[in-house]
Protein backbone atom coordinates (compact mmCIF):
# COMPACT_ATOMS: atom_id res chain seq x y z
CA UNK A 1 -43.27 -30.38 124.65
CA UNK A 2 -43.19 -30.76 128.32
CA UNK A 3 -40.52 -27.97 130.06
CA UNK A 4 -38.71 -28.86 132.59
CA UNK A 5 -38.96 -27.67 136.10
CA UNK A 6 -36.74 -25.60 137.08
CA UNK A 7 -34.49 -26.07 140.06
CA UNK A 8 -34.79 -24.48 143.06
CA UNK A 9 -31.76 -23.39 145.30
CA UNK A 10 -31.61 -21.56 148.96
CA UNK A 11 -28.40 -20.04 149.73
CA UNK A 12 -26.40 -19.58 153.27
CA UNK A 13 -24.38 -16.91 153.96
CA UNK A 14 -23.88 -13.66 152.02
CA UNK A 15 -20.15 -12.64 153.55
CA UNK A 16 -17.50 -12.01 151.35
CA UNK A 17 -18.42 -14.55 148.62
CA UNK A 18 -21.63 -15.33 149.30
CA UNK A 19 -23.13 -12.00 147.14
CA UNK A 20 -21.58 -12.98 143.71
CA UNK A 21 -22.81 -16.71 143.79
CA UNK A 22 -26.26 -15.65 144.94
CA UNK A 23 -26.33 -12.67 142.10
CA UNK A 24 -25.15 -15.21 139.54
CA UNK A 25 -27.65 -18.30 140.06
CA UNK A 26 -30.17 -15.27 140.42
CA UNK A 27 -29.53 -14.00 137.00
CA UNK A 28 -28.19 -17.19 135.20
CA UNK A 29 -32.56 -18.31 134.88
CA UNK A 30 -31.72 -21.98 134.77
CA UNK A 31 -32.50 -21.92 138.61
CA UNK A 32 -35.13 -20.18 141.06
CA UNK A 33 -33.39 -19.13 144.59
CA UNK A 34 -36.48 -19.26 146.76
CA UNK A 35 -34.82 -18.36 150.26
CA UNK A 36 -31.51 -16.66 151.67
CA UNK A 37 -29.70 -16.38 155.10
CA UNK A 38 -27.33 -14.88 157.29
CA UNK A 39 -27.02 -14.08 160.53
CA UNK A 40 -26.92 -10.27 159.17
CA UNK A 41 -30.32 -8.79 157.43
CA UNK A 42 -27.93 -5.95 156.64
CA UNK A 43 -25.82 -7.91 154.15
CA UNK A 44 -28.79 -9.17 152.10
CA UNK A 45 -30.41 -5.78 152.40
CA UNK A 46 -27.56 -3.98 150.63
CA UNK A 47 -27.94 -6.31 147.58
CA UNK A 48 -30.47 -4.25 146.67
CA UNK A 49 -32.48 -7.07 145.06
CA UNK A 50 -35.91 -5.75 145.68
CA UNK A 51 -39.37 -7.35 145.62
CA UNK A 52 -38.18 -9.89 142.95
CA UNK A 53 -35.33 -11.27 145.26
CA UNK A 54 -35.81 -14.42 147.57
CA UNK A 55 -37.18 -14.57 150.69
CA UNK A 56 -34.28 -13.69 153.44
CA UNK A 57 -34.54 -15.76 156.95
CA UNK A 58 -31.76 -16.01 159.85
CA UNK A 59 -32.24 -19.39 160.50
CA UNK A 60 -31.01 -21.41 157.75
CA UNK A 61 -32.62 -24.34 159.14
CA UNK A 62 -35.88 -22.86 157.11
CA UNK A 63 -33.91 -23.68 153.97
CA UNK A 64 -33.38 -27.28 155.37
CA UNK A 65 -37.36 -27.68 156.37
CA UNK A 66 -38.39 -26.65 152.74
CA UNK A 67 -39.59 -29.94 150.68
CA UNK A 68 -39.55 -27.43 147.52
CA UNK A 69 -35.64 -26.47 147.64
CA UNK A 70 -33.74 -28.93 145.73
CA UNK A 71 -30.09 -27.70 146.86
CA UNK A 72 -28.38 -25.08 148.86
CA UNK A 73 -25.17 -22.92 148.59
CA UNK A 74 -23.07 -22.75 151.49
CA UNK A 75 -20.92 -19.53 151.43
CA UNK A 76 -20.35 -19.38 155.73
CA UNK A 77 -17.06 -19.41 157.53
CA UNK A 78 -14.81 -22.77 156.46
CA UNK A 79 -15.15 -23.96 160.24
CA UNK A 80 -18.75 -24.40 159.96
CA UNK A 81 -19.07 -26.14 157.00
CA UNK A 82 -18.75 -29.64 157.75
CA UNK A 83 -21.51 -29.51 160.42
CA UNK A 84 -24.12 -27.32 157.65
CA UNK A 85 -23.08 -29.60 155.17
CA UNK A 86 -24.11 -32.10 157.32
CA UNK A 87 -27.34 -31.31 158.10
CA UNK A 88 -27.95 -30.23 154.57
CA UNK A 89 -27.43 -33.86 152.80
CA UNK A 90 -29.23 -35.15 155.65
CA UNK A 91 -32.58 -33.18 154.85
CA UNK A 92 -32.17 -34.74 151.27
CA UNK A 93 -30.59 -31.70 149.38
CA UNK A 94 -27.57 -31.40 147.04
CA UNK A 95 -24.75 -29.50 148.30
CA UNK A 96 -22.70 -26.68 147.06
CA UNK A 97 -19.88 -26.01 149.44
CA UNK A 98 -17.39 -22.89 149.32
CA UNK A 99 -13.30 -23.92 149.57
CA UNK A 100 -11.99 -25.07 151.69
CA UNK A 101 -14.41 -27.87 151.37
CA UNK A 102 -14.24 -28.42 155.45
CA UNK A 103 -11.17 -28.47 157.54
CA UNK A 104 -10.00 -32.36 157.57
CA UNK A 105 -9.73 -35.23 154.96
CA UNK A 106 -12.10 -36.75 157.91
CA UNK A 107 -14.67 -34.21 157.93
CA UNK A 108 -14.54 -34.59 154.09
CA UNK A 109 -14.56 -37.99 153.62
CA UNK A 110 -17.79 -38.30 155.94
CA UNK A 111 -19.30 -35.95 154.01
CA UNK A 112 -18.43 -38.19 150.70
CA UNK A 113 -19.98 -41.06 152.46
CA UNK A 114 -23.31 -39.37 153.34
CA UNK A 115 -23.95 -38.09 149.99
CA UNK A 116 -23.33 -41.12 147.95
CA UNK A 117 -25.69 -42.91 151.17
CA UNK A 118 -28.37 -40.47 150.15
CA UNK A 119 -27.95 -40.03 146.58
CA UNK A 120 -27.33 -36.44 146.77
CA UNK A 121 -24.77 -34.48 144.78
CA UNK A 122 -21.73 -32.61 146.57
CA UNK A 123 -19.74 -29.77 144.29
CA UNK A 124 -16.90 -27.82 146.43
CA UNK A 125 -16.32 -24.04 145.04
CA UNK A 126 -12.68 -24.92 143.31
CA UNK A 127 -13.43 -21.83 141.28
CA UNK A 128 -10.32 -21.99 138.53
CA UNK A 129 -11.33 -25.24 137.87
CA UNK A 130 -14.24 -23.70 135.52
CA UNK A 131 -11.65 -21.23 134.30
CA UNK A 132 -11.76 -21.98 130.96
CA UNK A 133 -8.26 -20.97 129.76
CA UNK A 134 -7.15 -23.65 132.65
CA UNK A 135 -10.10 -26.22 131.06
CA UNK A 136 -8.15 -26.04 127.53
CA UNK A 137 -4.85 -25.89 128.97
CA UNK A 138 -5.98 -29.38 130.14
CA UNK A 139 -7.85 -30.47 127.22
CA UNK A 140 -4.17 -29.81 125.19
CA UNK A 141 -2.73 -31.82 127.91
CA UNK A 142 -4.71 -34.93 127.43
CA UNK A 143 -4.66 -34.29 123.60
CA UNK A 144 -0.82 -35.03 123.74
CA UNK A 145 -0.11 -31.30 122.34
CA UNK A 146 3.02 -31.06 124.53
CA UNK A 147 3.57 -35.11 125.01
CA UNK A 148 4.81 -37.05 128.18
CA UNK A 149 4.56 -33.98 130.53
CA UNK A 150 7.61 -33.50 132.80
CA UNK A 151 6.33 -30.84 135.44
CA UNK A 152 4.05 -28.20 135.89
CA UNK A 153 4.69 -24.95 137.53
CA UNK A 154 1.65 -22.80 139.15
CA UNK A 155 2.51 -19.05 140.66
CA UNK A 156 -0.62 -17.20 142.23
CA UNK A 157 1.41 -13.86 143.79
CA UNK A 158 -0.22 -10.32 145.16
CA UNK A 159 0.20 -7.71 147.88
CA UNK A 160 -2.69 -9.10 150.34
CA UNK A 161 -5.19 -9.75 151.37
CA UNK A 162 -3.48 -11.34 154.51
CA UNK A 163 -5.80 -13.56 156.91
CA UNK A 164 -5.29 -13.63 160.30
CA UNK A 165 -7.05 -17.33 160.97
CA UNK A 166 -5.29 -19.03 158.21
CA UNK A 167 -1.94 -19.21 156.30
CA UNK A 168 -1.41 -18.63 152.50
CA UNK A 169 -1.19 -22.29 152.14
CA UNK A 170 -5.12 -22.91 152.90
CA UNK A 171 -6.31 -19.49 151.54
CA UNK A 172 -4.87 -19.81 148.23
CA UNK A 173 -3.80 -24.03 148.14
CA UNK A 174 -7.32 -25.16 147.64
CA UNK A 175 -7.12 -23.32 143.64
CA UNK A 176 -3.97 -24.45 143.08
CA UNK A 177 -3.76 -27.87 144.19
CA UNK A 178 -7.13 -28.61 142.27
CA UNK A 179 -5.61 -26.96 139.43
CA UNK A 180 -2.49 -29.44 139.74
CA UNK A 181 -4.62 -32.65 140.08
CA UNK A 182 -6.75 -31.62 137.15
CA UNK A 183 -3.98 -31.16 134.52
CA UNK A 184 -1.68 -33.75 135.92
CA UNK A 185 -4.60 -36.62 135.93
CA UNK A 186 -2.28 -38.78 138.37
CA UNK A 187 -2.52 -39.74 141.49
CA UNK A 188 -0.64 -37.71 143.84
CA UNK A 189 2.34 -39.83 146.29
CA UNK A 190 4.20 -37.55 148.11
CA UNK A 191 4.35 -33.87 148.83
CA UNK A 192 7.22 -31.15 149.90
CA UNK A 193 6.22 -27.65 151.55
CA UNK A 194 8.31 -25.21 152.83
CA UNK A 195 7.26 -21.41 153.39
CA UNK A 196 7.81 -18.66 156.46
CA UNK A 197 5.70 -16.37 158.81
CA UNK A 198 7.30 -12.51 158.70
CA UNK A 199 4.51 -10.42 159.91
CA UNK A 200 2.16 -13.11 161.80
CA UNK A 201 3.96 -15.94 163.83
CA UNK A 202 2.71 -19.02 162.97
CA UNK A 203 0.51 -17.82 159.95
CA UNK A 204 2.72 -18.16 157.11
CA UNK A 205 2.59 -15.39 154.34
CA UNK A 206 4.37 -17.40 152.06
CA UNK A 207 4.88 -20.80 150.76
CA UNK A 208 6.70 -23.37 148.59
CA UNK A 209 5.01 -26.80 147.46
CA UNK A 210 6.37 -29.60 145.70
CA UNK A 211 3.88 -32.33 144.52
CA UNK A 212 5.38 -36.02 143.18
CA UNK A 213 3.03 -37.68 141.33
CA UNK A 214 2.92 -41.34 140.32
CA UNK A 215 5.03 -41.52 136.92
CA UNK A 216 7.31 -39.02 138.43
CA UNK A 217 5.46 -35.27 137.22
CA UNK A 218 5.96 -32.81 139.71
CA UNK A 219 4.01 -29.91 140.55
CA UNK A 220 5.70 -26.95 141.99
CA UNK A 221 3.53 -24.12 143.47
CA UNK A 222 4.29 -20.48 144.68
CA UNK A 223 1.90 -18.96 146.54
CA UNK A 224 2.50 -15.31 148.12
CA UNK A 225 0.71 -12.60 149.83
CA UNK A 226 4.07 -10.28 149.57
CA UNK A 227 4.74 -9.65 146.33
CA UNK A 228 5.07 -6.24 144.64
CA UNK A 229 2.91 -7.39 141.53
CA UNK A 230 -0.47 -9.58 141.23
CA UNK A 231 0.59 -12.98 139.03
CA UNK A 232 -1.25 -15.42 138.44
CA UNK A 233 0.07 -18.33 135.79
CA UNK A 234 0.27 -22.06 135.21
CA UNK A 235 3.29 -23.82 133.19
CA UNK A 236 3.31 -26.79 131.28
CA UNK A 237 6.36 -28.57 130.47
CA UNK A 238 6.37 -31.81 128.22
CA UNK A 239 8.81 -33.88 125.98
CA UNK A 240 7.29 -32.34 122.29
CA UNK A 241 6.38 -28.61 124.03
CA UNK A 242 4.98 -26.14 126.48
CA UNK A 243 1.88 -24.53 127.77
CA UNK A 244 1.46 -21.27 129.50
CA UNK A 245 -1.09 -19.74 131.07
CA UNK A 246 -1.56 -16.26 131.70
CA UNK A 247 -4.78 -15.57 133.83
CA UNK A 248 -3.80 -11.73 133.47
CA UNK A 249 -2.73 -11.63 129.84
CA UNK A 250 -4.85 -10.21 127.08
CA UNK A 251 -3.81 -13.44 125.14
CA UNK A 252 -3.94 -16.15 128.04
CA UNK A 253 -2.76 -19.29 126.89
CA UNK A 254 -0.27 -20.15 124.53
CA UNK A 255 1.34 -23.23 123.05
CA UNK A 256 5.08 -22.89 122.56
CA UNK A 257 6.50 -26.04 119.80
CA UNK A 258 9.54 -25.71 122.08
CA UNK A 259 11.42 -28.76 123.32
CA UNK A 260 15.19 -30.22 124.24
CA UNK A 261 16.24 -33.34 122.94
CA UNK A 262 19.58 -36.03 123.87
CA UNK A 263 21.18 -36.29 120.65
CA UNK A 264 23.79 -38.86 121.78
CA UNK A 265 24.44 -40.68 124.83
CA UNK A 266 28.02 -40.22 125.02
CA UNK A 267 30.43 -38.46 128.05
CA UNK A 268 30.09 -35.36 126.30
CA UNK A 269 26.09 -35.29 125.83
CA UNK A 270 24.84 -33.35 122.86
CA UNK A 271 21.22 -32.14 123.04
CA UNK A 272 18.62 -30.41 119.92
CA UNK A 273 16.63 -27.31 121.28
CA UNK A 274 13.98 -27.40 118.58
CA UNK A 275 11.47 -24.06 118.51
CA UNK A 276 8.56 -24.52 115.88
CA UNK A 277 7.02 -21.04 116.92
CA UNK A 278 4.74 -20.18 119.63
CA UNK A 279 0.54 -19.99 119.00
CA UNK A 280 -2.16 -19.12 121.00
CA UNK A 281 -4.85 -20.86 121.87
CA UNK A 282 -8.10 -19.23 121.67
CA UNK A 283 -10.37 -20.06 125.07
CA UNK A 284 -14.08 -19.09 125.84
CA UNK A 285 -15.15 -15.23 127.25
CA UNK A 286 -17.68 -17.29 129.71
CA UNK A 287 -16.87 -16.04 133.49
CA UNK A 288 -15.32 -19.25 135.65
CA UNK A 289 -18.00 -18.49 137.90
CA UNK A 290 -21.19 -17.97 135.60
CA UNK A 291 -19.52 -21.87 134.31
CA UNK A 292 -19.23 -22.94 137.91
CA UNK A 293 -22.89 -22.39 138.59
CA UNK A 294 -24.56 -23.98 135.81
CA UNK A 295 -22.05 -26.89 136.27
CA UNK A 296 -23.54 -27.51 139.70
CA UNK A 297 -27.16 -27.28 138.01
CA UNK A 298 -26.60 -29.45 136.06
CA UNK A 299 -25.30 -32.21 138.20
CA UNK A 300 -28.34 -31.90 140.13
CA UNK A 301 -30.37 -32.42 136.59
CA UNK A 302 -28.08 -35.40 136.16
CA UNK A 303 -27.15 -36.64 139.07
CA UNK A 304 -23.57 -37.17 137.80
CA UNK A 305 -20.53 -36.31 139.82
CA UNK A 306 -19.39 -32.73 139.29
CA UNK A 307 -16.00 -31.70 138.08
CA UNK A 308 -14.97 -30.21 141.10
CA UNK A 309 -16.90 -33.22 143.42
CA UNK A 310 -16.91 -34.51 146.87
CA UNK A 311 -13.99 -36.74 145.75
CA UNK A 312 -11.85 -33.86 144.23
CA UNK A 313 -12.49 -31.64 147.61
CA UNK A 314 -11.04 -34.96 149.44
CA UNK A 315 -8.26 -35.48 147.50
CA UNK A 316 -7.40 -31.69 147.84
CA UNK A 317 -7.83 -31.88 151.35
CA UNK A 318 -5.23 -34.86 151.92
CA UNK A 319 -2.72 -33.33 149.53
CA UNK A 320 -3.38 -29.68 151.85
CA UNK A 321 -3.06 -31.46 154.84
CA UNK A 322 0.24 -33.00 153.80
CA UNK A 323 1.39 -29.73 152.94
CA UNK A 324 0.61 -28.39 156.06
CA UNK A 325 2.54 -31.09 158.00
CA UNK A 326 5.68 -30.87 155.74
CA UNK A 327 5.54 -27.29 156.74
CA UNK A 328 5.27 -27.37 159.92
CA UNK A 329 8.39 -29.60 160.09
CA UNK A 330 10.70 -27.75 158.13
CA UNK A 331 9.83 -29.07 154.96
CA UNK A 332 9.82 -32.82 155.23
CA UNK A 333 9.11 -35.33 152.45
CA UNK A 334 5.29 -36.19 153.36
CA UNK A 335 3.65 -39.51 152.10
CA UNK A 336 0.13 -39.23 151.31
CA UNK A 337 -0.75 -42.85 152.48
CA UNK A 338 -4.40 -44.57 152.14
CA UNK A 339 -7.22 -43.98 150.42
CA UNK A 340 -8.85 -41.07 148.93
């Protein structure tokens, strides 16, 4: 029996992310990483990989010039993705790209383009896609466990960490809208933001989005840097029940049999609040991003179009950028108009 060859990955950048994606393709064995870079030798030097670890170079354009690298993992700053990116599809190599995908449904959407020109595979970092409690909160979702779903509610809340180069909205939006889009399966018409700046003008610390899908579902989304707690849960509200997810919980996801129903239509309405119980749903121990990884290895293997794809990063982007215009102007009603 003939084995396969494994695939083999360069990274670029070991910042703040960068470390835990290179340490879990490193250690997952479905994948060799042959070469690394930053601009810092210190930062791959206190990863303490050894002799066994990849090659480390400060010009990632070594990774590029490599016929035997198959892909490479961009963990740099957001503002220089789209022109890596770039230049990596261009050399012929699949694409892993850290959110925010790039900084413009543009940017993104030429990006798309390339890739599908070359036949090369794009995967953007939407990390809680992979989580699975949120994968079988969706699977319950499409099974019809709660029925016609009326809204969904998402609240991602902590003390910090603050940025000083971008607001809440694009540190922590990119999760949450994926998140929404994911569960709600529906294409996504118009969006409402509102939030406020209290300790950096113009860099709001806080902020409030509505979502309107087509059908009517609605996605509401809290998103904080000043709270006194860390929270972190998704809602699911249908016609037969209700989800909840509970990234913190020791129990994460439950299904609640809990619904309201209109017993008459009459001027004095009567309504049934029926409550069969509440069970939970048993999810997989498998890290989001040990999932993430192998995902994105095996799209290459494929060639098929990863959960979290070059699509999904441009629909994320347009819904973001509407966002971001709704808050900027006080929280008007923003179309999302065009194509994805």
């Amino acid at each position: 029996m003939t084995r396969k060859r494994k695939i083999v990955l360069g990274q670029i950048g070991l910042g703040s992310w960068g470390p835990n994606l290179l340490r879990n393709f490193i250690t997952g064995g479905a994948c060799e990483v042959r070469l690394v870079c930053d601009l810092k030798k210190s930062n791959y030097s206190k990863l303490g990989l050894g002799k066994n670890g990849p090659a480390f170079t400060e010009d990632y354009r070594d990774i590029l010039l490599d016929p035997a690298i198959d892909g490479v993992v961009v963990a740099t700053p957001s503002e220089t993705h789209y022109g890596i990116g770039r230049e990596v599809l261009r050399a012929g190599k699949h694409l892993f790209v850290e959110k925010p995908f790039v900084l413009s449904s543009r940017e993104a959407r030429s990006l798309v383009n390339l890739s599908r020109k070359v036949d090369r595979v794009i995967m953007v970092g939407h990390l809680l896609m992979y989580h699975p409690g949120v994968q079988a909160l969706a699977r319950l979702v499409r099974q019809d466990k709660v029925g016609k779903v009326f809204f969904i509610g998402i609240r991602r809340r902590n003390l910090g960490r603050l940025q000083s180069d971008c607001s809440v909205l694009w540190d922590l939006g990119p999760h949450d809208i994926s998140i929404a889009l994911m569960v709600v399966g529906r294409k996504p018409v118009r969006v409402v933001t509102t939030g406020q700046s209290y300790l950096q003008p113009e860099v709001p610390e806080v902020a409030f989005t509505t979502i309107t899908f087509e059908g009517g579902i609605q996605a509401h989304i809290e998103e904080s840097w000043l709270a006194p707690e860390r929270e972190r849960e998704l809602v699911v509200v249908g016609e037969k029940g209700m989800l909840v997810f509970d990234e913190l919980s020791a129990a994460p996801l439950k299904l609640f049999k809990k619904s309201v129903r209109l017993r008459r239509r009459t001027e004095v309405k009567e309504f049934d609040y029926l409550d069969g119980g509440t069970d939970p749903v048993e999810v997989a121990t498998e890290q989001p991003l040990e999932a993430e990884c192998r995902h994105f290895l095996e799209c290459i293997r494929t060639g098929r179009e990863p959960i979290s794809g070059g699509a999904n990063g441009l629909e994320v982007l347009r819904v973001l950028e509407a966002a971001d215009r709704s808050l900027r102007h006080g929280g008007r009603v923003t179309a999302l108009r065009g194509r994805a």
